[in-house]
N, C-alpha and C. Protein backbone atom coordinates (compact mmCIF):
# COMPACT_ATOMS: atom_id res chain seq x y z
N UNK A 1 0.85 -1.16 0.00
CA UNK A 1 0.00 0.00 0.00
C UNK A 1 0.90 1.24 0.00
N UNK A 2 0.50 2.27 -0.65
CA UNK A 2 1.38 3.47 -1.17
C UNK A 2 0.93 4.50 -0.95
N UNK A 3 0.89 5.53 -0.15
CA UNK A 3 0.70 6.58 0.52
C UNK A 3 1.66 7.93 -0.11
N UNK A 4 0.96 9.05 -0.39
CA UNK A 4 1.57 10.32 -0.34
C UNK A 4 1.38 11.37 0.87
N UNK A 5 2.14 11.85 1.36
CA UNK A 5 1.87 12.91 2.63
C UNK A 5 2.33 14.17 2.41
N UNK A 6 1.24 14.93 2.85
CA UNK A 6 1.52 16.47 2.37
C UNK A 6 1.70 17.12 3.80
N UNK A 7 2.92 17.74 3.94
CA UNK A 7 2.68 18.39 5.19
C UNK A 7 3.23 20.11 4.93
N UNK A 8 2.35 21.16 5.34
CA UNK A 8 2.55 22.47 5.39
C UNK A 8 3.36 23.04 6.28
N UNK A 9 3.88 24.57 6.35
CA UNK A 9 4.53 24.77 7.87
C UNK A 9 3.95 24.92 8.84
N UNK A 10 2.30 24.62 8.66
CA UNK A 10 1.42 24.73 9.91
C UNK A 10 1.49 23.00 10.35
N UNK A 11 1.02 22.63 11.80
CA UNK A 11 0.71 21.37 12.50
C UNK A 11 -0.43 21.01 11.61
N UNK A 12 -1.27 22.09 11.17
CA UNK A 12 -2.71 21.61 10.78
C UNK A 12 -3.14 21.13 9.26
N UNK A 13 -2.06 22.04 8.52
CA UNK A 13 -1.49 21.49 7.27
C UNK A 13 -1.08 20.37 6.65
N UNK A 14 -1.84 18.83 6.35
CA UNK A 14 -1.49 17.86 6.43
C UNK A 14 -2.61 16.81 5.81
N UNK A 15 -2.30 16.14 5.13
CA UNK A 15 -2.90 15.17 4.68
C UNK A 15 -2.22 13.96 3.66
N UNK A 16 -2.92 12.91 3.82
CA UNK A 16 -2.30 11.58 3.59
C UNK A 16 -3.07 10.96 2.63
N UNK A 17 -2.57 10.21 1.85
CA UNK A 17 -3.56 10.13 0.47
C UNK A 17 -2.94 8.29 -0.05
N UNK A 18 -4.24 7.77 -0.75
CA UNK A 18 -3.40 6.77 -1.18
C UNK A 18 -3.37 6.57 -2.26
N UNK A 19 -2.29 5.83 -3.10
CA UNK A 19 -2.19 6.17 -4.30
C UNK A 19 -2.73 4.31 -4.87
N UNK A 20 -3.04 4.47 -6.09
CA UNK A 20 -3.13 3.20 -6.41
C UNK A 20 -1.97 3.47 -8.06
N UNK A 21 -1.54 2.14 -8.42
CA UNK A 21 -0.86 2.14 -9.75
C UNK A 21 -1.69 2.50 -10.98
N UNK A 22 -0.74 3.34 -11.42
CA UNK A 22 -1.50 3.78 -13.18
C UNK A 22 -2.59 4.30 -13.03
N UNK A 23 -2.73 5.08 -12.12
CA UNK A 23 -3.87 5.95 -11.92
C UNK A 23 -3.26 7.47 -11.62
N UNK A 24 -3.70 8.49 -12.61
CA UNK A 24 -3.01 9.91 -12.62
C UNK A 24 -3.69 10.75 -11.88
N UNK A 25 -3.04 11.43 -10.66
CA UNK A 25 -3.09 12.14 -9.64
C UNK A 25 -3.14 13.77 -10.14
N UNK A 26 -3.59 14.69 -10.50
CA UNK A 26 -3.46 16.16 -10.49
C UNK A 26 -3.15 16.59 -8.94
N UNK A 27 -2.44 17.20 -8.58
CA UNK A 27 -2.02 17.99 -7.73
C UNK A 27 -1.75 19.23 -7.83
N UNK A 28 -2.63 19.92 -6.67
CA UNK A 28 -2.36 21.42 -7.33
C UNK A 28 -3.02 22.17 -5.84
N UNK A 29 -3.09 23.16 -5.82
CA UNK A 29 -3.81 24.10 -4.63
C UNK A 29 -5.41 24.12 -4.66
N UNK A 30 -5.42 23.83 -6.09
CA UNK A 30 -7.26 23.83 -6.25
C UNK A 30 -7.75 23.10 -7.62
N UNK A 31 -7.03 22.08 -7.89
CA UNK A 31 -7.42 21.63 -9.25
C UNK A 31 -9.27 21.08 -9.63
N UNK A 32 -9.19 21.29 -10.74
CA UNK A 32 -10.70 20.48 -10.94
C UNK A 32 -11.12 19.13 -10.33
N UNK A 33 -9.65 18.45 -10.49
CA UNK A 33 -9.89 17.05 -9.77
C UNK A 33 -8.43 16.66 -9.49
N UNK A 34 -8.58 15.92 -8.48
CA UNK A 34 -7.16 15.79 -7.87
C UNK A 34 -7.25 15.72 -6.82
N UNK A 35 -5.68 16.33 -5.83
CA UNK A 35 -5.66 16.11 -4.81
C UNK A 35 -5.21 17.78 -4.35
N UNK A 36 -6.09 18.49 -3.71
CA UNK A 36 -5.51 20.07 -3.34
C UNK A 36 -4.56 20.05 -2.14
N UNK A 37 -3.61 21.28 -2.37
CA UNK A 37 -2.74 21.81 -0.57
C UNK A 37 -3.69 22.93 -1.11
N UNK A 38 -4.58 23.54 -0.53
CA UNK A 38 -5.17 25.03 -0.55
C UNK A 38 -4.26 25.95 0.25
N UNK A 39 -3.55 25.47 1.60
CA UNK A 39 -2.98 26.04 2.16
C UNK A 39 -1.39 27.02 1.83
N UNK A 40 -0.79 25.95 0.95
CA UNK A 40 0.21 27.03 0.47
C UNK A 40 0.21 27.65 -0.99
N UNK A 41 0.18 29.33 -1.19
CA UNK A 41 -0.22 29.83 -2.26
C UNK A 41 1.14 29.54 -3.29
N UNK A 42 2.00 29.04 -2.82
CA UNK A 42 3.15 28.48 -4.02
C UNK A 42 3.17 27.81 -4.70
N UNK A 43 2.00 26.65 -4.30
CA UNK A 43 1.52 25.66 -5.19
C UNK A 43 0.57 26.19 -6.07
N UNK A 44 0.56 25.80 -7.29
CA UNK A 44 -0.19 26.38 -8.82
C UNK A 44 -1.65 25.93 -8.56
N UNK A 45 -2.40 26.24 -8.86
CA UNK A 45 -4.17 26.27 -9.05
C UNK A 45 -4.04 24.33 -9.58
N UNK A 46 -3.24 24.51 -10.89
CA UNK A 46 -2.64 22.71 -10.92
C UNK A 46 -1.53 22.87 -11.18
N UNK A 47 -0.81 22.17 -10.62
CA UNK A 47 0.74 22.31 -10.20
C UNK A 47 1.19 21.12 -11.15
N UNK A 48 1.05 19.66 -11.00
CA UNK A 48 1.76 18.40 -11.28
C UNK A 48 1.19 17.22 -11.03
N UNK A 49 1.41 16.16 -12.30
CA UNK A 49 0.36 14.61 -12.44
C UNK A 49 1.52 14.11 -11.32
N UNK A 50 1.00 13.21 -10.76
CA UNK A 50 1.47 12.01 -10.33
C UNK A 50 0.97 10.64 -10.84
N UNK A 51 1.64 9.48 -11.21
CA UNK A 51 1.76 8.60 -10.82
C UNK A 51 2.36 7.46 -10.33
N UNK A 52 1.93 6.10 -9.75
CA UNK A 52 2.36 4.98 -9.52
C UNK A 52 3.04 4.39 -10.53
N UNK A 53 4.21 3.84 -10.69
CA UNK A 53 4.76 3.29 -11.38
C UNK A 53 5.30 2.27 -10.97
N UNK A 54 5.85 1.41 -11.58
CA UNK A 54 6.72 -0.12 -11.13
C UNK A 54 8.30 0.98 -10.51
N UNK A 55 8.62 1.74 -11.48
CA UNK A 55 9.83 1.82 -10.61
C UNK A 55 9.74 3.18 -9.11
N UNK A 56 8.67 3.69 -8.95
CA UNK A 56 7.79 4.76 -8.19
C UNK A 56 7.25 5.75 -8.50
N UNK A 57 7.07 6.56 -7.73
CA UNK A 57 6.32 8.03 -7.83
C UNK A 57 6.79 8.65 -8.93
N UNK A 58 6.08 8.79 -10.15
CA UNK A 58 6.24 9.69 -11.33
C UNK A 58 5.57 11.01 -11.00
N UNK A 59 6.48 11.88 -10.90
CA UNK A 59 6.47 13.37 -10.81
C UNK A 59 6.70 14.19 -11.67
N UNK A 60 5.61 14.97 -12.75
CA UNK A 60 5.86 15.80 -13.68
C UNK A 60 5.23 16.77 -13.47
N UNK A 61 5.93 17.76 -13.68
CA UNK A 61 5.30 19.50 -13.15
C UNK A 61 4.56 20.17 -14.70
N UNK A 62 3.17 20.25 -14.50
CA UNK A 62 2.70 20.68 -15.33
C UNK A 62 3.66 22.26 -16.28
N UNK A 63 2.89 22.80 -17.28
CA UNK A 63 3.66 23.98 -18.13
C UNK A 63 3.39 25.03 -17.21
N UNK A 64 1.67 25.26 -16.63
CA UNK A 64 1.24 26.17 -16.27
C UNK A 64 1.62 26.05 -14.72
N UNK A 65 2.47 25.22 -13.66
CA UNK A 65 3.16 25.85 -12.78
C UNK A 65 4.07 27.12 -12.70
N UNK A 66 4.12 27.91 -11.77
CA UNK A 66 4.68 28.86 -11.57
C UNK A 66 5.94 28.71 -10.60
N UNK A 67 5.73 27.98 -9.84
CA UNK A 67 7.31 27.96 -9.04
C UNK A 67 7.66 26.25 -9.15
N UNK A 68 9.17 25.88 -8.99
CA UNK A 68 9.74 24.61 -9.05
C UNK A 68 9.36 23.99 -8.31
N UNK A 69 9.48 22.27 -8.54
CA UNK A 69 9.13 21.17 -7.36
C UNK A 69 10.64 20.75 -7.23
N UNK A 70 11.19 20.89 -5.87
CA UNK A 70 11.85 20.27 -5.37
C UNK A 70 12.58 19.72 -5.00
N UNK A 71 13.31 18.62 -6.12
CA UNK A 71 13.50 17.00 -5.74
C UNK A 71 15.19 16.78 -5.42
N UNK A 72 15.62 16.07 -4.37
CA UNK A 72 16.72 15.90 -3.64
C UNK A 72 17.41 17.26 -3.98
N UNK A 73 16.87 18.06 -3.51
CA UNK A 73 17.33 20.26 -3.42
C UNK A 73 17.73 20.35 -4.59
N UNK A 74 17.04 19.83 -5.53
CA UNK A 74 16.84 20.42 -7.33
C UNK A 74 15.94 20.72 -7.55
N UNK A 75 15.69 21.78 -8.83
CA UNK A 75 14.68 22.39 -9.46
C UNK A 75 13.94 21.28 -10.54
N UNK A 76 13.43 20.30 -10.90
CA UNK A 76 13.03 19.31 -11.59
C UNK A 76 11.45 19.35 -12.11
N UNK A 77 11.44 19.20 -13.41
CA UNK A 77 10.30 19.10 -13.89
C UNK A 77 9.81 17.63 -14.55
N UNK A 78 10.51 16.54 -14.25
CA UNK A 78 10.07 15.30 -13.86
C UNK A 78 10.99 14.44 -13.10
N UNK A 79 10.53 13.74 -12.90
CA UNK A 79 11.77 12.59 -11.56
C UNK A 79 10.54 11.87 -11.21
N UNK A 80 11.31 11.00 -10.83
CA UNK A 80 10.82 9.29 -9.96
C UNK A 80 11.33 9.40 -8.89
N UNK A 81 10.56 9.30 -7.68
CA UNK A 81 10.89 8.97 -6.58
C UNK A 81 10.56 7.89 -6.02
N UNK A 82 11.48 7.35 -5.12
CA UNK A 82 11.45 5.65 -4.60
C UNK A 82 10.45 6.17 -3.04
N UNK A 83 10.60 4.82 -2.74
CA UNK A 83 9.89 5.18 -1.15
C UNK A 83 10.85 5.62 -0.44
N UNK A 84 10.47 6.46 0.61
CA UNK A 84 10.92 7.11 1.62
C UNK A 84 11.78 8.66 1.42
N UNK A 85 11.55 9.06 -0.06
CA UNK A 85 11.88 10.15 -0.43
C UNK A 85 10.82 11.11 -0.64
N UNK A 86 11.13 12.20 -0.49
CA UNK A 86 10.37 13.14 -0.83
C UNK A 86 11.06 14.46 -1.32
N UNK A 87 9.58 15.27 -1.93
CA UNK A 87 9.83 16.34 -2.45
C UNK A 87 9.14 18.00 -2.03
N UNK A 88 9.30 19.04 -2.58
CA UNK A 88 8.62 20.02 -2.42
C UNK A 88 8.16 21.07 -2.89
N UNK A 89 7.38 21.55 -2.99
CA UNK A 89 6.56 22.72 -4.04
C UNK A 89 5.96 23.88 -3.01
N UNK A 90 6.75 24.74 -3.07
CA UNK A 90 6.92 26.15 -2.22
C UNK A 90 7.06 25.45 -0.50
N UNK A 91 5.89 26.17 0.45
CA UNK A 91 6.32 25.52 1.72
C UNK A 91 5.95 24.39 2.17
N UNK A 92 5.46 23.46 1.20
CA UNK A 92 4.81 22.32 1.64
C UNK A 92 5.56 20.55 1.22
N UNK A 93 5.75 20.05 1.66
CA UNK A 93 6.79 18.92 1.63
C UNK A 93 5.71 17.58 1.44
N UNK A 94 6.15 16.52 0.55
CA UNK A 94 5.30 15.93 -0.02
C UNK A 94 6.27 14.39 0.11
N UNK A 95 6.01 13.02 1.15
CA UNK A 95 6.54 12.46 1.12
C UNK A 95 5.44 11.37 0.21
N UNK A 96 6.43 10.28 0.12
CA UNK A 96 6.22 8.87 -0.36
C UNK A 96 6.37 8.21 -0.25
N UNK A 97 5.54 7.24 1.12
CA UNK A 97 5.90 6.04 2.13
C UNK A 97 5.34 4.56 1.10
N UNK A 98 5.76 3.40 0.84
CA UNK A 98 5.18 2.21 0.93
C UNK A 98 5.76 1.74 2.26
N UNK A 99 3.59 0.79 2.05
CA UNK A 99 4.10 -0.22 3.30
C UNK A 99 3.42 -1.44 2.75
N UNK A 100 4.68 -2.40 3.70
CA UNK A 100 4.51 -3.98 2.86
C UNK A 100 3.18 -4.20 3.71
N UNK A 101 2.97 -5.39 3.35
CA UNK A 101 1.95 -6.26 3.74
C UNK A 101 2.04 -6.49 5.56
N UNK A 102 2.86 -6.94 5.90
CA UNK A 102 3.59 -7.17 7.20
C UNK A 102 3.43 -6.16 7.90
N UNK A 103 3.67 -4.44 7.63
CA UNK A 103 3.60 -3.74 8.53
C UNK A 103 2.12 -2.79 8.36
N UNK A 104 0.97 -3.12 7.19
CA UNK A 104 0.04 -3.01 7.10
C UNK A 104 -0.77 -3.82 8.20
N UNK A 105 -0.70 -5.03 8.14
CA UNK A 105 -1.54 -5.83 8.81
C UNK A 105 -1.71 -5.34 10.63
N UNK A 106 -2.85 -5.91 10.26
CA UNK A 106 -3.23 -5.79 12.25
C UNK A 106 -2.51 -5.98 13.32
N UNK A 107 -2.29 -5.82 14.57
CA UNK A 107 -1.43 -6.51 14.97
C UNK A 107 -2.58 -5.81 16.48
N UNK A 108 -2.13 -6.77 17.61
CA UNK A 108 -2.92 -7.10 18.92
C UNK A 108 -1.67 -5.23 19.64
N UNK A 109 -3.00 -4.52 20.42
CA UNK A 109 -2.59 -3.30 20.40
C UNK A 109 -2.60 -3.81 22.28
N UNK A 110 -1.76 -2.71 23.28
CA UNK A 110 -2.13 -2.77 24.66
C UNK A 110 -1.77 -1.33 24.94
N UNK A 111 -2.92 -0.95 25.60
CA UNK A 111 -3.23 0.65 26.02
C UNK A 111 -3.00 0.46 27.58
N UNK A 112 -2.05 1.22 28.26
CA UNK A 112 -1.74 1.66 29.73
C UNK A 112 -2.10 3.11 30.34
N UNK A 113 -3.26 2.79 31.12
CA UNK A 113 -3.53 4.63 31.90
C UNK A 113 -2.71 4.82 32.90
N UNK A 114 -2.39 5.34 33.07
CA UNK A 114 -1.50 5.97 34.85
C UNK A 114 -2.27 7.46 35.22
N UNK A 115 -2.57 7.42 36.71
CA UNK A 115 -3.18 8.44 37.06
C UNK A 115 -1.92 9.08 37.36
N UNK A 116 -2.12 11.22 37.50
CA UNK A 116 -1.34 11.72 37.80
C UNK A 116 -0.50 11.17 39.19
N UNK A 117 -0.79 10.88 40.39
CA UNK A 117 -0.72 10.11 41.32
C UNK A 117 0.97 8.97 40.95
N UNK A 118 0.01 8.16 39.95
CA UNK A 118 1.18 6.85 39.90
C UNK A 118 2.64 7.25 39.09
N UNK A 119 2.48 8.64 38.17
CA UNK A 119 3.44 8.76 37.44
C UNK A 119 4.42 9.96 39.02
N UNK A 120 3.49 10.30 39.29
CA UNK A 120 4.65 11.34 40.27
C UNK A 120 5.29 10.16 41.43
N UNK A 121 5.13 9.10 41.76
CA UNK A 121 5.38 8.09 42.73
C UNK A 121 6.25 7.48 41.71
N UNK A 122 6.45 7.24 40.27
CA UNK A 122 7.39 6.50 39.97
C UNK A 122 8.96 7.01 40.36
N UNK A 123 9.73 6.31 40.85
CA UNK A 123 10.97 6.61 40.83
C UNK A 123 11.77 6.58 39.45
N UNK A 124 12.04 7.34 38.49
CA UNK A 124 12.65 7.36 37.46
C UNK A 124 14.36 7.22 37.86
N UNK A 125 15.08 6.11 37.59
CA UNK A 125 16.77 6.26 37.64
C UNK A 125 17.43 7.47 37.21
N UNK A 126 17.12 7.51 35.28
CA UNK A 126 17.68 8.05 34.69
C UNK A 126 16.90 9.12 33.76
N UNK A 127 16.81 10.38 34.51
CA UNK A 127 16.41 11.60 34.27
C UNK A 127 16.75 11.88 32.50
N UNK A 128 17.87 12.28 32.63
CA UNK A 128 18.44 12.42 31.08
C UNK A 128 17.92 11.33 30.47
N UNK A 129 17.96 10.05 30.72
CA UNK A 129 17.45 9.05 29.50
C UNK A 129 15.71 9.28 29.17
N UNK A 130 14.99 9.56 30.24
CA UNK A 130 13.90 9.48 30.40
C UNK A 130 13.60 10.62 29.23
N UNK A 131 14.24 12.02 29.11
CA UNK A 131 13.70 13.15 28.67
C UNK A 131 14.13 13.09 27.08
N UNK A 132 15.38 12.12 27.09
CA UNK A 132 15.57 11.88 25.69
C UNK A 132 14.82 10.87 24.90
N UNK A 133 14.16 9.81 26.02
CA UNK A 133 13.06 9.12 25.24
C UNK A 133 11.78 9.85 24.69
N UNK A 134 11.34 10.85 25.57
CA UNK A 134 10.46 11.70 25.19
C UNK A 134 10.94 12.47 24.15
N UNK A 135 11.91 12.82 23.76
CA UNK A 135 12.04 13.76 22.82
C UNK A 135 12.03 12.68 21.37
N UNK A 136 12.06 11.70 21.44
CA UNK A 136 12.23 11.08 20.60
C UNK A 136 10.30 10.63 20.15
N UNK A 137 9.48 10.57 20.48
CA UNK A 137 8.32 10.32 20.35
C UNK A 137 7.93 11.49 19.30
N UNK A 138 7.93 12.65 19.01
CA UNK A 138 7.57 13.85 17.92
C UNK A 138 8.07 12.85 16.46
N UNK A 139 9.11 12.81 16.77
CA UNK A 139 9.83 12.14 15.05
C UNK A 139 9.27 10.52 15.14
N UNK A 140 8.95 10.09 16.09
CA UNK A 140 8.57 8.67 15.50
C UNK A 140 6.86 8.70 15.40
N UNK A 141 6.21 9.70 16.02
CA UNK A 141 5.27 10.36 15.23
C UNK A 141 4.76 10.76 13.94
N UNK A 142 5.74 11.60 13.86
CA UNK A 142 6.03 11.78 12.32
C UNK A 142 6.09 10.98 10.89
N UNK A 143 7.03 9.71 11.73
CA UNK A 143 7.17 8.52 10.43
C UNK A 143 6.54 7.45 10.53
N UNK A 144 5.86 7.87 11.50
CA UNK A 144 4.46 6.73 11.22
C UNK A 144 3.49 6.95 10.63
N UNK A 145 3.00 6.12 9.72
CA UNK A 145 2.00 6.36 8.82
C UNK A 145 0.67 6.05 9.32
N UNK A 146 0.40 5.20 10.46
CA UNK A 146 -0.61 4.82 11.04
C UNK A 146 -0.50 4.38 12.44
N UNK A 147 -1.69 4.42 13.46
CA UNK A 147 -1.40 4.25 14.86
C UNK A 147 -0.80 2.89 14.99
N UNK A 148 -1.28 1.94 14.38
CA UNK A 148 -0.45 0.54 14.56
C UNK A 148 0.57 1.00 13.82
N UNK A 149 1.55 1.61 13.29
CA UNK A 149 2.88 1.33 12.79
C UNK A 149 3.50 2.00 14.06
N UNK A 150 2.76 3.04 14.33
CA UNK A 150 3.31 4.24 15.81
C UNK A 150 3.37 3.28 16.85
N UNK A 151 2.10 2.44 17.16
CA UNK A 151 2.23 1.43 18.22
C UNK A 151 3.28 0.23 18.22
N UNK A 152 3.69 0.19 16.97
CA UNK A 152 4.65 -1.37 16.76
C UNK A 152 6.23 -0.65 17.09
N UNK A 153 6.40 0.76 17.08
CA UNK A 153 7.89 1.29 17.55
C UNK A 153 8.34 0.95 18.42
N UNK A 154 9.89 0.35 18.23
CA UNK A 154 10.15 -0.04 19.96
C UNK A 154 10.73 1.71 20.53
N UNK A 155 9.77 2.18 20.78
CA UNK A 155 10.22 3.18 21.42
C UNK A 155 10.32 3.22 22.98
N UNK A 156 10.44 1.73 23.58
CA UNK A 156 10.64 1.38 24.97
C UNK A 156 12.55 1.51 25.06
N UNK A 157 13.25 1.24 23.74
CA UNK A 157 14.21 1.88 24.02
C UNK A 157 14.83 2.59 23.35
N UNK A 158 16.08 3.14 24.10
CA UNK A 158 16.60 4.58 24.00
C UNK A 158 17.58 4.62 22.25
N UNK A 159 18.47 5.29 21.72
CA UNK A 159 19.44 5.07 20.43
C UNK A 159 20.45 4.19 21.05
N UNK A 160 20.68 3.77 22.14
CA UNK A 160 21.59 2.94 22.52
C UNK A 160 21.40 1.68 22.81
N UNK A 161 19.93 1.25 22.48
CA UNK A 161 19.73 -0.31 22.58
C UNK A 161 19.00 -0.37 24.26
N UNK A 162 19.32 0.27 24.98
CA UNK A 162 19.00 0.13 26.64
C UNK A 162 17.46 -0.76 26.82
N UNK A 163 17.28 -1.24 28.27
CA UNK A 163 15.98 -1.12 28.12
C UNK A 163 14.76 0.13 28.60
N UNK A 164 13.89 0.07 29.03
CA UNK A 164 13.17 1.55 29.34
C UNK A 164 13.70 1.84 30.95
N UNK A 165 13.50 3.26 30.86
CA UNK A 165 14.07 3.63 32.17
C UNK A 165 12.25 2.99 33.56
């Protein structure tokens, strides 16, 4: 399954789309049909087709764009992009995740409450590790494409392999 993600410089700016093969995508700020960013005025009324391809994301910037797309900090008016690359058209950044079968599928979820109470009674060891695990939750946010991929992170430990504090 093949996903495009549009994210703006706002939090609220954002949307996730799925793509199917050989099926042509218009992208633009307001196209007739397609997929809109309304939010950033850098993107053209219709900006650029996309499609699915065997070798990936076919990216061609229509005539009637007005500013460049992007691609690995080039000005490009077509390119293929593989998964996990992305591109951009004024302030808005446009990734291109596949996910296999394996990390699509379901998987058995477990939700933990703690009242304010039990978290101020925990004795934490390691302060610094603790605040760097938290800082690390925004970006694995980010590259998750769905709450089960967010839920399957071992984000119980730290960049050093540890276990949780």
């Amino acid at each position: 399954m093949t996903h495009l993600i549009a994210t703006g410089s706002d939090g609220k700016q954002y949307w996730r789309r799925k793509l199917a093969v050989g099926e042509v995508v218009r992208l633009g700020r307001a196209p007739r049909q397609g997929w809109a960013v309304p939010w950033d005025s850098r993107v053209s009324r219709e900006h650029a087709d996309l499609e699915l391809v065997e070798q990936g994301l076919q990216v061609t910037a229509l005539e009637t764009a007005r500013n460049p797309i992007l691609y690995q900090k080039k000005p490009l008016k077509e390119f293929t992009a593989v998964p996990g690359e992305q591109f951009q058209i004024g302030h808005t950044f446009f990734q291109f995740h596949e996910l296999s079968s394996a990390q699509s599928a379901s998987t058995e979820l477990a939700e933990f409450l703690f009242t304010n109470s039990e978290i101020h009674n925990y004795a934490f060891k390691d302060a610094e590790r603790c605040l760097d695990s938290l800082c690390e939750v925004p970006r694995l946010m980010a590259e998750s494409l769905s709450d089960e991929e967010f839920a399957r992170c071992d984000a119980r430990r730290d960049s050093r392999g540890s276990d949780p504090v």
